[in-house]
Protein backbone atom coordinates (compact mmCIF):
# COMPACT_ATOMS: atom_id res chain seq x y z
CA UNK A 1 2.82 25.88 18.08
CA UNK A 2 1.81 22.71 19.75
CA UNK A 3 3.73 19.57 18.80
CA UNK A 4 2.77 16.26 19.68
CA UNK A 5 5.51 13.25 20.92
CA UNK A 6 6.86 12.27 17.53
CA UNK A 7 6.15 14.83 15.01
CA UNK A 8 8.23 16.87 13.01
CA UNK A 9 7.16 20.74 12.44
CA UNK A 10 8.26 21.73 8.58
CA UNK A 11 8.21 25.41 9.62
CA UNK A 12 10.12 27.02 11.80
CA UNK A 13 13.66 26.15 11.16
CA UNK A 14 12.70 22.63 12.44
CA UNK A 15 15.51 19.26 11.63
CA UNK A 16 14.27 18.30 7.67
CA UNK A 17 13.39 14.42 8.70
CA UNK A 18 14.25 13.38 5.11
CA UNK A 19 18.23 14.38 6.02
CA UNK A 20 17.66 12.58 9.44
CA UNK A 21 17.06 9.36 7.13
CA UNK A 22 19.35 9.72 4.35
CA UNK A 23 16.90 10.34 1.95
CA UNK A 24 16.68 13.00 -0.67
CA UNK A 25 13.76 15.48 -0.75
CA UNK A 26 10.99 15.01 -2.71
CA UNK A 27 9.25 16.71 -4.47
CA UNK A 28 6.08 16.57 -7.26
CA UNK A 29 8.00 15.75 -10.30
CA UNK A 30 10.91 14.50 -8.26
CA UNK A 31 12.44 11.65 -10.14
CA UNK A 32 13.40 10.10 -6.62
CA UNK A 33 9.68 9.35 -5.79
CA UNK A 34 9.30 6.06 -3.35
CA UNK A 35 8.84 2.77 -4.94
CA UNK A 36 5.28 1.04 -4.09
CA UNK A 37 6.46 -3.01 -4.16
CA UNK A 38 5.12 -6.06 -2.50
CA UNK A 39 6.36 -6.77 1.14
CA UNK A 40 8.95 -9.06 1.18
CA UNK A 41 9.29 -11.06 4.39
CA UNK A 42 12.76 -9.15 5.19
CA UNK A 43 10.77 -6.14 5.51
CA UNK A 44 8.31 -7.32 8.52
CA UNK A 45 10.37 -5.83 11.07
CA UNK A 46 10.59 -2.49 9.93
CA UNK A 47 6.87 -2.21 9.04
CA UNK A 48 6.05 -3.50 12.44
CA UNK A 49 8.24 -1.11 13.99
CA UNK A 50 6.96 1.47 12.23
CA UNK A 51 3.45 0.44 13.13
CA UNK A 52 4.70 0.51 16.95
CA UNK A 53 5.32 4.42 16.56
CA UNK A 54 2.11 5.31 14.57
CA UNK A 55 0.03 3.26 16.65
CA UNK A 56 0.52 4.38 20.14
CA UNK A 57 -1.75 4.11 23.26
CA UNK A 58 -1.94 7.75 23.39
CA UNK A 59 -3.08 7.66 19.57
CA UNK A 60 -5.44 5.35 19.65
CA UNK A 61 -6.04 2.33 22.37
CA UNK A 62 -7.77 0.31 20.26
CA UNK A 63 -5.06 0.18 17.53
CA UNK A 64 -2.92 -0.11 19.97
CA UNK A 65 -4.38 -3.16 21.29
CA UNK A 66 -4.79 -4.61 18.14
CA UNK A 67 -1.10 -4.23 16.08
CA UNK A 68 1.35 -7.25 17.12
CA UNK A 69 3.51 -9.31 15.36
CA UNK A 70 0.81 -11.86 14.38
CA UNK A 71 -1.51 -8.96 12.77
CA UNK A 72 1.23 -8.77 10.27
CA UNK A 73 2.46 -12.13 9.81
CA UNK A 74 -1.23 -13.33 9.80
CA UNK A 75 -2.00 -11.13 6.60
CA UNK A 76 1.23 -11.49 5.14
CA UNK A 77 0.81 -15.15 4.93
CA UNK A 78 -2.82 -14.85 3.57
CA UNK A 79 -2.60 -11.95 1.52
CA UNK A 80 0.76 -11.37 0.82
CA UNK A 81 -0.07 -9.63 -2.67
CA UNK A 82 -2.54 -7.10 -0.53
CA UNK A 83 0.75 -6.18 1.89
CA UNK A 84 2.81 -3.48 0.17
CA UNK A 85 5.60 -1.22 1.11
CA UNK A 86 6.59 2.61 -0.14
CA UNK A 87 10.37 2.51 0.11
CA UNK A 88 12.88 5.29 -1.13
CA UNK A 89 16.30 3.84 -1.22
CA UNK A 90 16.69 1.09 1.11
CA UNK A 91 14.14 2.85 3.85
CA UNK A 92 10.68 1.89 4.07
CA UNK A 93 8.43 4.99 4.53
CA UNK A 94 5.20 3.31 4.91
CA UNK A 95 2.78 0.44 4.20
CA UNK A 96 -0.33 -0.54 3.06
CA UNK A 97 -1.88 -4.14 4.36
CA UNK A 98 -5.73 -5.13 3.12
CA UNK A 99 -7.64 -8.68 2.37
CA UNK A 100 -10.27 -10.09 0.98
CA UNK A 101 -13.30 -11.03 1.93
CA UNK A 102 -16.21 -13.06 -0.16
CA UNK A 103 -19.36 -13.74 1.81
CA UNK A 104 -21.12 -16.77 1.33
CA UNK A 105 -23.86 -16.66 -1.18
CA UNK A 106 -23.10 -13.46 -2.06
CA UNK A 107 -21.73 -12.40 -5.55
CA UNK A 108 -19.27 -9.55 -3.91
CA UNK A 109 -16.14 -9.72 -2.93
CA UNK A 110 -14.96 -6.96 -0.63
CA UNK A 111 -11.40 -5.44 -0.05
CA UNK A 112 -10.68 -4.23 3.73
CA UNK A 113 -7.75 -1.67 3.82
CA UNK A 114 -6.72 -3.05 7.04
CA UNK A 115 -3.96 -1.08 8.26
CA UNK A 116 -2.13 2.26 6.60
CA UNK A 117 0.81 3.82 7.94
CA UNK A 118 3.64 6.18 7.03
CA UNK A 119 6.08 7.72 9.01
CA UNK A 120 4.73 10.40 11.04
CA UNK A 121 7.45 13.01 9.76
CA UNK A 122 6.95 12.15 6.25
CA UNK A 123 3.15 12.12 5.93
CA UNK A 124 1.67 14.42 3.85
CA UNK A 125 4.13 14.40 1.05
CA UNK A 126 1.82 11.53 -1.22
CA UNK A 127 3.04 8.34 0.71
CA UNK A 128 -0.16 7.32 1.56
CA UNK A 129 -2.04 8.62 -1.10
CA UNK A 130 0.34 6.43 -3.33
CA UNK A 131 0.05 3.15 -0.96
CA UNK A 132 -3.98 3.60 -1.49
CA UNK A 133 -3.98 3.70 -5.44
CA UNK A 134 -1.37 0.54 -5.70
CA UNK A 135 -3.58 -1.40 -3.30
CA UNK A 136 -6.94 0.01 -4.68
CA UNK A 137 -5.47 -1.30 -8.16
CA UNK A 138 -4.60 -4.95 -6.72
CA UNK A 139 -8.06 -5.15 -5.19
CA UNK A 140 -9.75 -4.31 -8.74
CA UNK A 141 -7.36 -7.02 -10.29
CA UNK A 142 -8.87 -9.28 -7.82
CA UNK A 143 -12.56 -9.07 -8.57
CA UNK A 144 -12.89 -7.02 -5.46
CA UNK A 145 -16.87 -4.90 -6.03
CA UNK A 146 -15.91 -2.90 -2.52
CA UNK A 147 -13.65 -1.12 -0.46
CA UNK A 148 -13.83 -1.16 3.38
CA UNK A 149 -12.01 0.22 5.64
CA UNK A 150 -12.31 1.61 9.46
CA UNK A 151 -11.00 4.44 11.71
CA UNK A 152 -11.52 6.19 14.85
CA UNK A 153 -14.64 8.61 14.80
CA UNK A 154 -12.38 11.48 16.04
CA UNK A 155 -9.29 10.61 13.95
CA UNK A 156 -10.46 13.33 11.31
CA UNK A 157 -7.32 13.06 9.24
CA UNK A 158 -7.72 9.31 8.37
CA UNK A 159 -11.36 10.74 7.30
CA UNK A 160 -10.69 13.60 5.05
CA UNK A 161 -7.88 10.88 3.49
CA UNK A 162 -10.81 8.76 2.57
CA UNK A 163 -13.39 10.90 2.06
CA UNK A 164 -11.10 12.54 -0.68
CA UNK A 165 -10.74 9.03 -2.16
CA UNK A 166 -14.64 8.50 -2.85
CA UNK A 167 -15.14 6.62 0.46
CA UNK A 168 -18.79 7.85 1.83
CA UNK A 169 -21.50 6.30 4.17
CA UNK A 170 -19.89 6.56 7.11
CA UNK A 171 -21.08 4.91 10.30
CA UNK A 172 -20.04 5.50 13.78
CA UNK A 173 -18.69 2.62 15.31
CA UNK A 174 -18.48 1.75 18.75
CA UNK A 175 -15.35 -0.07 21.01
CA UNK A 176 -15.97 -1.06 24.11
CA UNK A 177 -13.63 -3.11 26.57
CA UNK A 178 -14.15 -4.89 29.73
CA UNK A 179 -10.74 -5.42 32.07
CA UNK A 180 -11.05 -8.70 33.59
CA UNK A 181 -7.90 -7.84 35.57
CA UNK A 182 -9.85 -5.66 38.19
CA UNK A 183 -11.74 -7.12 41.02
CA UNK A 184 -15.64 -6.75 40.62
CA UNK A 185 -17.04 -5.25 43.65
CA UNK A 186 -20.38 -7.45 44.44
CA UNK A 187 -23.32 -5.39 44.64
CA UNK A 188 -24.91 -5.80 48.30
CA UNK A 189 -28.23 -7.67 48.58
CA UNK A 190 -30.66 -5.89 50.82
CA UNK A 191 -32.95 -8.46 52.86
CA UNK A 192 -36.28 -8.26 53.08
């Protein structure tokens, strides 16, 4: 079985990740399922570094590029109510930060999921799926007509997530970068 840097195989006699954290095991109708709260400032560390080992140059450059310190700070100090946090105990597990965006003259007001993350060894047991509905709800109580959000074309995962969730019409995207660190070679000028 292929594993890539960071993730945990369930299978396999692999080390349970819950027991690594101190956390109990969940389960469907566990009564010890994670808490979905506001971010407090306190918690901006932790999210960040938790960001830092989702979003990875080998995962995805632009996201790499993009999460920093002031990506969080920014929309926790315009949004604050759109920046939540899945905890179980006193560990964070993931987080959800969006925003809001009203367009002049327009009568909508769209919601952009900005960023999503969970713990790479505990995806797939609801985190997410929970982070989603809490913010989904806060963007409804804000008048919000639209959810956007964007992802990778190849990062099929984050897809089928929001595909299950009623997201449709997608649209490829295209990044493009230009390193102004390298030298340009100058193209030669042939004389007449």
């Amino acid at each position: 079985m292929n594993k890539k840097k960071g993730e945990t195989c369930y299978n396999g006699g692999s080390p349970n990740p819950r027991k690594r954290y101190n956390m109990p095991e969940l389960q469907p109708n566990d009564e010890e399922t994670p808490r979905i709260r506001e971010m407090t400032i306190d918690d901006l560390p932790e999210v960040f570094h938790i960001g830092e080992e989702l979003f990875t140059a080998e995962y995805s450059q632009s996201l790499y590029r993009t999460w920093d310190e002031y990506e969080i700070t920014t929309l926790f100090n315009s949004d604050n109510e759109l920046c939540i946090v899945a905890e179980l105990g006193e560990k964070i597990l993931g987080f959800a930060l969006g925003t809001t965006v009203k367009k002049h003259n327009s009568p909508w007001k769209y919601g952009y999921l900005v960023w999503l993350g969970v713990r790479r060894e505990l995806q797939k047991l609801q985190v997410g799926e929970r982070l989603f509905k809490e913010l989904k709800r806060r963007f409804k109580e804000q008048g919000v007509r639209m959810i956007i959000i964007d992802t990778s074309a190849d990062n099929l995962p984050a897809i089928r997530f929001f595909q299950k969730h009623g997201f449709d019409n997608r649209q490829e995207h295209v990044y493009m970068t230009l390193n102004l660190s390298r030298r340009s070679k100058k193209k030669a000028v042939k004389k007449p």
